[in-house]
N, C-alpha and C. Protein backbone atom coordinates (compact mmCIF):
# COMPACT_ATOMS: atom_id res chain seq x y z
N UNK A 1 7.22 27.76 19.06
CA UNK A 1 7.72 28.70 18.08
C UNK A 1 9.25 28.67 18.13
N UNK A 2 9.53 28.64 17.18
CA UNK A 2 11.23 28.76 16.64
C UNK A 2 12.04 29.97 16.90
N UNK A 3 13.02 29.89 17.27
CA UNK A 3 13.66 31.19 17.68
C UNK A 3 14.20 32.25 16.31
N UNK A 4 13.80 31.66 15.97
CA UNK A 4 14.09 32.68 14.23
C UNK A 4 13.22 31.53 13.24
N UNK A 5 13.55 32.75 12.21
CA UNK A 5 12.42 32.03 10.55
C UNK A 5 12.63 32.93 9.85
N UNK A 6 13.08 32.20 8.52
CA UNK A 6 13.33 32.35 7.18
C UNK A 6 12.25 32.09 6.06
N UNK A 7 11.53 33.50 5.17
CA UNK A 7 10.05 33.09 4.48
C UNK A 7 10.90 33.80 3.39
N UNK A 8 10.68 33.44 2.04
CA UNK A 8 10.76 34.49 0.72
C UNK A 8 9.58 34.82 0.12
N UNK A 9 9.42 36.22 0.75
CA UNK A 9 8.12 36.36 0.00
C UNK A 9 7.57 36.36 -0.93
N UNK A 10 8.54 36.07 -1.97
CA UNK A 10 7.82 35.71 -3.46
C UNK A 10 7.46 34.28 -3.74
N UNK A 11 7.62 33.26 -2.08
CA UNK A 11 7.01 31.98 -2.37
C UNK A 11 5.80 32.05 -0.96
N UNK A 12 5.11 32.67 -0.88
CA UNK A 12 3.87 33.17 -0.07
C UNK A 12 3.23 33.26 -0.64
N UNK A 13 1.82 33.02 -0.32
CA UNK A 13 0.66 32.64 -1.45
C UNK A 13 0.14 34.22 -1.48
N UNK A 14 -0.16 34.21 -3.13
CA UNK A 14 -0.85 35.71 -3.20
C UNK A 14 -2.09 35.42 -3.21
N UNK A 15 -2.96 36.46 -2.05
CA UNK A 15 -4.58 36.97 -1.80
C UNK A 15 -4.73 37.40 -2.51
N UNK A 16 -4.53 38.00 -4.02
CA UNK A 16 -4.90 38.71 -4.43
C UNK A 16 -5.55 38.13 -5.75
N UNK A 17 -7.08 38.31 -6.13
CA UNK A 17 -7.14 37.40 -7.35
C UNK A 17 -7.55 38.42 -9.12
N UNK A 18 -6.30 38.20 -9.45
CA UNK A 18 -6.31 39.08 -10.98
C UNK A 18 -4.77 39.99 -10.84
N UNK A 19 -4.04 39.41 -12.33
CA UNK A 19 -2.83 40.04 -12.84
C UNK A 19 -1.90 41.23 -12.25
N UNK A 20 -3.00 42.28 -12.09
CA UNK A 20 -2.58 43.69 -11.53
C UNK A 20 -2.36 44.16 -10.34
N UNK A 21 -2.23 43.00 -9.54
CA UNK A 21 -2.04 43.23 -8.11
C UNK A 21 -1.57 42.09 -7.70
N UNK A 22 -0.64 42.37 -6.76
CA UNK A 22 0.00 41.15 -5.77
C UNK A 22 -0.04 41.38 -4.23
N UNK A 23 -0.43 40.40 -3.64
CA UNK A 23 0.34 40.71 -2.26
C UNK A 23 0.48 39.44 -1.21
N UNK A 24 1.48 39.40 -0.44
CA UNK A 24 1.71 38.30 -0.01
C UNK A 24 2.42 38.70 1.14
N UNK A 25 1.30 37.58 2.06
CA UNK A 25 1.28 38.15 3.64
C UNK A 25 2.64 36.90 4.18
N UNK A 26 3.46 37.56 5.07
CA UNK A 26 4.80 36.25 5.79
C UNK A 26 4.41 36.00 7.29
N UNK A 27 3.00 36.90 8.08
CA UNK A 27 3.47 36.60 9.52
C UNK A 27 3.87 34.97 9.58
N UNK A 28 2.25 34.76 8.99
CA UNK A 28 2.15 32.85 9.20
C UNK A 28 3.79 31.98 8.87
N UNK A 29 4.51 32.30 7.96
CA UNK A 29 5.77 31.60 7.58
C UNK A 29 6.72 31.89 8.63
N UNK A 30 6.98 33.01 9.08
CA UNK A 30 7.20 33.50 10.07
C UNK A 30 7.21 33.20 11.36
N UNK A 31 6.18 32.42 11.79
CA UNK A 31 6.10 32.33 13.20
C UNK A 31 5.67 33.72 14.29
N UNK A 32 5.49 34.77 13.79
CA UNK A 32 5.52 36.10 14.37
C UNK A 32 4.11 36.01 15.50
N UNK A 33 4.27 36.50 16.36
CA UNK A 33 3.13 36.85 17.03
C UNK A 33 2.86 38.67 16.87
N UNK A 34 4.27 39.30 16.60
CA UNK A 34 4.16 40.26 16.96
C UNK A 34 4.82 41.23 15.99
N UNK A 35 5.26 40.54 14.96
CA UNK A 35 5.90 41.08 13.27
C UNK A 35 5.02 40.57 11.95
N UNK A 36 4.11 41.92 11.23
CA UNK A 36 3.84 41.40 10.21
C UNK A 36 4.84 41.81 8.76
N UNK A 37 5.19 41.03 7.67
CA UNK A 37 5.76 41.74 6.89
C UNK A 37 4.96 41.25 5.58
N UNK A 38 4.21 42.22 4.64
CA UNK A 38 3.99 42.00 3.12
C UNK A 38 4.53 42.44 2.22
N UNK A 39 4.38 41.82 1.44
CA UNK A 39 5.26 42.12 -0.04
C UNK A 39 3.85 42.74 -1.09
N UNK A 40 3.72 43.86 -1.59
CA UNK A 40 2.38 44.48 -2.41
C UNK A 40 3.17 45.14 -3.35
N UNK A 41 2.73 44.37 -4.74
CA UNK A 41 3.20 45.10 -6.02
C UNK A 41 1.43 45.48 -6.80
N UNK A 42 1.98 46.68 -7.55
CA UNK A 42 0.67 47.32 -8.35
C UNK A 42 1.40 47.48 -10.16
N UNK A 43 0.55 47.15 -10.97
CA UNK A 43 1.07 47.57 -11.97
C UNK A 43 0.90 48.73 -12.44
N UNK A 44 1.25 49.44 -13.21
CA UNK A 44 1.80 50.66 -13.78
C UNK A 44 0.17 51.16 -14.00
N UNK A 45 0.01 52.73 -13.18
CA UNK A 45 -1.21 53.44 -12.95
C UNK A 45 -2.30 52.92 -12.69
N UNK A 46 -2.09 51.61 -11.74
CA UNK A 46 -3.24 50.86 -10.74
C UNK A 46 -3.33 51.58 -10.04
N UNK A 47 -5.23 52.21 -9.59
CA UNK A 47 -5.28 52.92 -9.10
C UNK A 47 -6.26 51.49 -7.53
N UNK A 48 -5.99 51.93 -5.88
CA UNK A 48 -6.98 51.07 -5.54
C UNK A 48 -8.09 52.05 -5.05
N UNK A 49 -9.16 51.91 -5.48
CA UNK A 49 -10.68 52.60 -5.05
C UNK A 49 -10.33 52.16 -3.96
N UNK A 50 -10.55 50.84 -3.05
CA UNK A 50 -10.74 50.64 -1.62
C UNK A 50 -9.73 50.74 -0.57
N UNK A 51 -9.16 51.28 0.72
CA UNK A 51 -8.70 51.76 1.20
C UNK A 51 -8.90 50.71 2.51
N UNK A 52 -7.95 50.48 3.92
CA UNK A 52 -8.66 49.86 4.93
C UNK A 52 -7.69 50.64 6.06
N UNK A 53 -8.13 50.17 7.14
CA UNK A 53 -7.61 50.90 8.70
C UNK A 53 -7.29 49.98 9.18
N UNK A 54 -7.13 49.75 10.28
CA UNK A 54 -6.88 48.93 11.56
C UNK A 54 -7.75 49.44 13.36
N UNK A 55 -7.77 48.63 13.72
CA UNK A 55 -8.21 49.48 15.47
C UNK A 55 -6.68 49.20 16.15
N UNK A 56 -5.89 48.85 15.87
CA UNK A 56 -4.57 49.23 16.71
C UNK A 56 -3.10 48.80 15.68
N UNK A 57 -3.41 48.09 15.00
CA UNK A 57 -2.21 47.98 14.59
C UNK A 57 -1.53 48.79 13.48
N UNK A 58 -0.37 49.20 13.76
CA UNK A 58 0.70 50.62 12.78
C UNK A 58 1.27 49.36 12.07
N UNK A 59 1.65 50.59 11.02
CA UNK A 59 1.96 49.67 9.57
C UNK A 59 3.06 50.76 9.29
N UNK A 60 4.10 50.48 8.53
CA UNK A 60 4.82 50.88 7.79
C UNK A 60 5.18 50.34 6.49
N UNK A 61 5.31 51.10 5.55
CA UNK A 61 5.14 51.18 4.25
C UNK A 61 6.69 51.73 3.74
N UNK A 62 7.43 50.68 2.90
CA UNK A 62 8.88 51.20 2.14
C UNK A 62 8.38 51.03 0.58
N UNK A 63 8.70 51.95 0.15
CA UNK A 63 8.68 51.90 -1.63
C UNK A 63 10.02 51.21 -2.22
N UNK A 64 10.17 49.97 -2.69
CA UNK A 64 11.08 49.49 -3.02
C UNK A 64 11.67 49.21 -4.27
N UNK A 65 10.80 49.54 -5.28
CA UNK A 65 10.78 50.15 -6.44
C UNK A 65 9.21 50.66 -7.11
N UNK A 66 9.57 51.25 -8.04
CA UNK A 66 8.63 52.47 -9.08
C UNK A 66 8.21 53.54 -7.95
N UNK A 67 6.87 53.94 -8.10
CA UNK A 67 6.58 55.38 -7.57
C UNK A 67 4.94 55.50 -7.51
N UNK A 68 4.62 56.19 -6.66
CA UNK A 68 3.18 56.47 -6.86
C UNK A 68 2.91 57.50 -5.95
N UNK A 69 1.33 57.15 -5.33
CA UNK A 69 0.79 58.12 -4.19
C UNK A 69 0.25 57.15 -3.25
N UNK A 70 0.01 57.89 -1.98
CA UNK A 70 -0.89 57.14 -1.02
C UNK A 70 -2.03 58.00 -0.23
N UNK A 71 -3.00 57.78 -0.33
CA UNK A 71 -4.07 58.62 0.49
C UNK A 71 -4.25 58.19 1.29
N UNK A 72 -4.16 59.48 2.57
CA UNK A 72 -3.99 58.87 4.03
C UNK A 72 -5.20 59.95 4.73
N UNK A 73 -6.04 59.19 4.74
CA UNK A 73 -7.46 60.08 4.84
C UNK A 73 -7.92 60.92 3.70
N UNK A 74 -7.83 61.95 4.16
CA UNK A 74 -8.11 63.02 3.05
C UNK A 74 -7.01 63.55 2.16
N UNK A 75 -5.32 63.25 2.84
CA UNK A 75 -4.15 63.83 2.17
C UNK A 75 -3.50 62.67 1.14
N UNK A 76 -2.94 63.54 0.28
CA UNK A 76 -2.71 62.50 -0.82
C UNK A 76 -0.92 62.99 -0.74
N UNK A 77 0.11 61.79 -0.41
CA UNK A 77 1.34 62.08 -0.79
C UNK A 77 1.60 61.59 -2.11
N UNK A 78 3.42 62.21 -2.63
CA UNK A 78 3.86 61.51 -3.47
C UNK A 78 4.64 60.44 -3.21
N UNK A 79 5.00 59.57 -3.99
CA UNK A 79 5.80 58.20 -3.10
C UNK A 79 6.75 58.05 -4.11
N UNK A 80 8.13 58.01 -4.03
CA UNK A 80 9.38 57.19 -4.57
C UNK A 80 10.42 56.25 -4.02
N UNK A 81 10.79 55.76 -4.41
CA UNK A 81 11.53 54.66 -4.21
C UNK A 81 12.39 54.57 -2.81
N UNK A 82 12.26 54.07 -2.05
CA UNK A 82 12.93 54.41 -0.73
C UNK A 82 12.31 55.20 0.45
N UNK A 83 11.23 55.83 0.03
CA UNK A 83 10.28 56.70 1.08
C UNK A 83 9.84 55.30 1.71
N UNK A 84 9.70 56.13 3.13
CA UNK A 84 8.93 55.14 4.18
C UNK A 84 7.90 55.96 4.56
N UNK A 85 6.96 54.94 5.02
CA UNK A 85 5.72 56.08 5.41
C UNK A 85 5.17 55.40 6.76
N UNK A 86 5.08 55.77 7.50
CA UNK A 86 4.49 55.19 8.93
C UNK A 86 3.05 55.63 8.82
N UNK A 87 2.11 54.75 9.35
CA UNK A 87 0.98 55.08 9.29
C UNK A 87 0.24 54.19 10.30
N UNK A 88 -0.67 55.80 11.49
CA UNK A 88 -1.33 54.92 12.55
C UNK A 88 -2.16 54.44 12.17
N UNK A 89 -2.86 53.35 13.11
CA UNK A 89 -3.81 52.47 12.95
C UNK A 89 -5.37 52.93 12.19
N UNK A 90 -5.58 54.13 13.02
CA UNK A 90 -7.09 54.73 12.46
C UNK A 90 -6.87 55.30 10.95
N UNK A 91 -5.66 55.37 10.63
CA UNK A 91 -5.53 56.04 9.11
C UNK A 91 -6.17 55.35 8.21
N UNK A 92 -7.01 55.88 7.25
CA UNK A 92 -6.91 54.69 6.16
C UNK A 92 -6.51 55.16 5.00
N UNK A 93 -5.65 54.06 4.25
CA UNK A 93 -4.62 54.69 3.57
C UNK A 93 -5.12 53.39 2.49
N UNK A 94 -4.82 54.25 1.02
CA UNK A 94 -4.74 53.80 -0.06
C UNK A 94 -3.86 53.68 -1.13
N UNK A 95 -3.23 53.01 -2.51
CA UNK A 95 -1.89 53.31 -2.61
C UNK A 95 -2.76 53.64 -4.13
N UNK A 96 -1.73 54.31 -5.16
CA UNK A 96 -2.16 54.46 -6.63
C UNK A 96 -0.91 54.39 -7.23
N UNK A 97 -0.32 53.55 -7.99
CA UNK A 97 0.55 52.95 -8.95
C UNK A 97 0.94 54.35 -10.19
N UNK A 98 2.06 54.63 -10.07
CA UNK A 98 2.38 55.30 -11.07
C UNK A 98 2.84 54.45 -12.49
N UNK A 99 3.65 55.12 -13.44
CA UNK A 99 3.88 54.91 -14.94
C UNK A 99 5.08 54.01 -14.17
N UNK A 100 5.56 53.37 -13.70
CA UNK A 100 6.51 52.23 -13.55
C UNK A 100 5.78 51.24 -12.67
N UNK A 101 4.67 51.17 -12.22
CA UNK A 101 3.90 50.40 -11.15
C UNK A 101 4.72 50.86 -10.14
N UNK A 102 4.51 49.86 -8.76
CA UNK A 102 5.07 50.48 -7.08
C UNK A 102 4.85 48.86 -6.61
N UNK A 103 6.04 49.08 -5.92
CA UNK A 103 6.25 47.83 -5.25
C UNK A 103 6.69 48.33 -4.11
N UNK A 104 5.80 47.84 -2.56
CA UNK A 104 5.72 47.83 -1.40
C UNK A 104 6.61 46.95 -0.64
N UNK A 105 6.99 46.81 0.82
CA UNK A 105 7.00 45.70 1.53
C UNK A 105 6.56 46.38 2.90
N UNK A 106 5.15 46.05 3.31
CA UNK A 106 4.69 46.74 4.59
C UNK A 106 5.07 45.97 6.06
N UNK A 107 5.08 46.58 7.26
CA UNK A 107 5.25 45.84 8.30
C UNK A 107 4.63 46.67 9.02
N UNK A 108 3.66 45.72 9.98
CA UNK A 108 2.96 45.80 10.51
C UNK A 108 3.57 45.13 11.95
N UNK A 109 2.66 45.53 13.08
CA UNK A 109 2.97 45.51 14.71
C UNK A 109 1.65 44.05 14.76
N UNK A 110 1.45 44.02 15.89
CA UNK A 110 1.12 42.55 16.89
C UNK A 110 -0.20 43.00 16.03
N UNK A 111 -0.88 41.88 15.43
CA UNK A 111 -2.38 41.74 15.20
C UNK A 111 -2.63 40.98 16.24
N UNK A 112 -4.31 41.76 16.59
CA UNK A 112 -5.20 40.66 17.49
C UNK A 112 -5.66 39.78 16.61
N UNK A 113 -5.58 38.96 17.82
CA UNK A 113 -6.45 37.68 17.34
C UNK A 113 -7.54 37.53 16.39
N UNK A 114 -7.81 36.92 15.00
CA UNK A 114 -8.90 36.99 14.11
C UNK A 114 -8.69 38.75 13.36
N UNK A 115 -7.86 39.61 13.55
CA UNK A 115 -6.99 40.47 12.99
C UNK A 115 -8.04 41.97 13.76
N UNK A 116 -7.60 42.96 13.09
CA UNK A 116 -7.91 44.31 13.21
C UNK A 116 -8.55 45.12 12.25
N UNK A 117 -8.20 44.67 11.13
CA UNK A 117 -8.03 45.70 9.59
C UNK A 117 -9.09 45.70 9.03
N UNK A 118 -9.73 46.73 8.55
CA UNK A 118 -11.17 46.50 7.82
C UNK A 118 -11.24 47.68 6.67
N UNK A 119 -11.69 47.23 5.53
CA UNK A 119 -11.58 47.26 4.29
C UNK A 119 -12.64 48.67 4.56
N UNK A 120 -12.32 49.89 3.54
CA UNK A 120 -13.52 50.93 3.54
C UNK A 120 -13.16 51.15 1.76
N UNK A 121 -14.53 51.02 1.16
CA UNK A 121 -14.78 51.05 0.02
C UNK A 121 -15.28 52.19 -0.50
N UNK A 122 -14.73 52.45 -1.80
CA UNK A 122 -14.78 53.35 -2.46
C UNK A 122 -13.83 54.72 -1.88
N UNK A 123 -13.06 54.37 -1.38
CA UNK A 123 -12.18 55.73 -0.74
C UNK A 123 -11.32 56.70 -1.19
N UNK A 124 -10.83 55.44 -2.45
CA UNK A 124 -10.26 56.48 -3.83
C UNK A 124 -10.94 55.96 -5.13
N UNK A 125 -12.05 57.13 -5.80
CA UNK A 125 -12.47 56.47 -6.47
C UNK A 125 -11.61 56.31 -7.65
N UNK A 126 -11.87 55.47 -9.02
CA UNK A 126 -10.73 55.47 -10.12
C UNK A 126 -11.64 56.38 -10.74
């Protein structure tokens, strides 16, 4: 591993398949064992029904432009531009796109091996 690394995340392949959603994971470009960083854009009043957790790894969440909400269990915040939101591992948190969409860049701590995070469906319904 390289003692530093340079990724632009808008040349990271997006997981995501269909128009209204982006996201694009850098550990791998990165080299990180122990830094994750994504880039997650929503378009304007994308809402996501499915929600996921982790068993150890914290995430932080910057709003880097538009606005929305995030449900973090049962509580629903508001989100603007520049809010950070820390969020432990057992949380599961969902985001909902306001009238300008919301654009993320999350970072995440050391994933285990074969990862942590698991998807819980239907958590916000639309």
């Amino acid at each position: 591993m390289s003692r530093y690394a340079v990724a632009n995340l808008k040349e990271c392949d997006d997981v995501v398949d269909g128009p209204e959603r982006e996201i694009r994971f850098a550990r791998k470009q990165l080299e990180s064992a122990e830094l994750g960083v994504t880039y997650e854009r929503f378009d304007p009043n994308v809402v996501s029904s499915d929600g996921h957790a982790h068993e150890v790894q914290e995430e932080a969440y910057v709003v880097v432009s538009g606005s929305g909400r995030v449900k973090l269990d049962d509580e629903v915040v508001e989100l603007r531009q520049w809010d950070v939101v820390r969020v432990a591992p057992e949380v599961v948190r969902a985001f909902d796109a306001g009238p300008d969409g919301l654009e993320l860049i999350a970072i995440g701590g050391a994933k285990p091996e074969g990862g942590d995070g698991h998807i819980v469906r239907d958590r916000w319904p639309a």
